[in-house]
Protein backbone atom coordinates (compact mmCIF):
# COMPACT_ATOMS: atom_id res chain seq x y z
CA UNK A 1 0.00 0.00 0.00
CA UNK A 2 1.49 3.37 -0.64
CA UNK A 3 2.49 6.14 1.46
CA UNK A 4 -0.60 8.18 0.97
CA UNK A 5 -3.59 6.10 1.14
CA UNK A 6 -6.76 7.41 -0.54
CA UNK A 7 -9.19 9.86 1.89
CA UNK A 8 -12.43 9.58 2.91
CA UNK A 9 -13.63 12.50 4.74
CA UNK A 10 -11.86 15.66 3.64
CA UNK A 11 -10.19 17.59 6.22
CA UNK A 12 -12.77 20.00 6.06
CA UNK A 13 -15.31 18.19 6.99
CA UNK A 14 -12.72 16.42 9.84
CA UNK A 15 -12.17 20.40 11.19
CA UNK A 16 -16.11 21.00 10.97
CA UNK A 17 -17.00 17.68 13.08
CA UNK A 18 -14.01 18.72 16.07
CA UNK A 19 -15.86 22.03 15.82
CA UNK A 20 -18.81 20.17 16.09
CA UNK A 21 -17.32 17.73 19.22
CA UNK A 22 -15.35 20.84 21.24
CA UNK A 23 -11.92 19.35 20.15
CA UNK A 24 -10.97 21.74 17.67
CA UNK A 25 -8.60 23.78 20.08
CA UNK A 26 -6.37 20.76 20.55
CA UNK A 27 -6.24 19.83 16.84
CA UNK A 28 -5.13 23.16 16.28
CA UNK A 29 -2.81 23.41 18.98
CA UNK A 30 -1.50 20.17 19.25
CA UNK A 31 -2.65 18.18 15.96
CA UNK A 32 -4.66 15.21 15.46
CA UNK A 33 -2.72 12.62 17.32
CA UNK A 34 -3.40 14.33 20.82
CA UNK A 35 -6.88 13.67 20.44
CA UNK A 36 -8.63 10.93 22.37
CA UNK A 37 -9.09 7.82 21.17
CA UNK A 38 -13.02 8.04 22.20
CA UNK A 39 -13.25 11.36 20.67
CA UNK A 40 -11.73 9.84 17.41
CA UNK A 41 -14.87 7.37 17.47
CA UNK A 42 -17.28 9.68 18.04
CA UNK A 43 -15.67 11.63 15.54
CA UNK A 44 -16.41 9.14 12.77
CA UNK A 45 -20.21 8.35 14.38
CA UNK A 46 -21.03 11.81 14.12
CA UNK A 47 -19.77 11.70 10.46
CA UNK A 48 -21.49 7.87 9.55
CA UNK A 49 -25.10 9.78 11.18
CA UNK A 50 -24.61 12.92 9.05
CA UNK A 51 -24.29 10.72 5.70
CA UNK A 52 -27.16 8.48 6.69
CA UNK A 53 -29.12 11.69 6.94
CA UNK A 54 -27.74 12.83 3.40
CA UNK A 55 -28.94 9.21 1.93
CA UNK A 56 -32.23 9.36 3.56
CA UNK A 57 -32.86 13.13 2.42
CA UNK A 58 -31.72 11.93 -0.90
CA UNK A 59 -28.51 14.41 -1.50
C-alpha cells in the first residue's frame, strides 16, 4: 500500500466535526494525534449519522 492512502472524509469536513465535538482547540494546537481515542470514534459516528441523513434526504 502506498504512502498516501486514498481519503475519505476531507479535512474539512474532519475540522467541521471537532468544531462540532469541542476538540478543535487541541487539533489546532496540538494536531490530530493528541486527540482521544473516544473522541476519534465519536468523531467518525457523528460523520457515519450525518451521511445516513444525506442518503435518507436523498442528497
Amino acid at each position: 500500500m502506498s504512502p498516501r492512502r486514498n481519503r475519505i472524509m476531507s479535512e474539512a469536513l474532519k475540522e467541521e466535526l471537532a468544531e462540532e465535538l469541542g476538540v478543535a482547540n487541541v487539533v489546532r494546537s496540538e494536531g490530530w494525534g493528541s486527540v482521544s481515542s473516544r473522541d476519534c470514534g465519536n468523531l467518525v459516528k457523528l460523520a457515519i449519522e450525518r451521511a445516513e441523513r444525506a442518503l435518507m434526504n436523498g442528497q
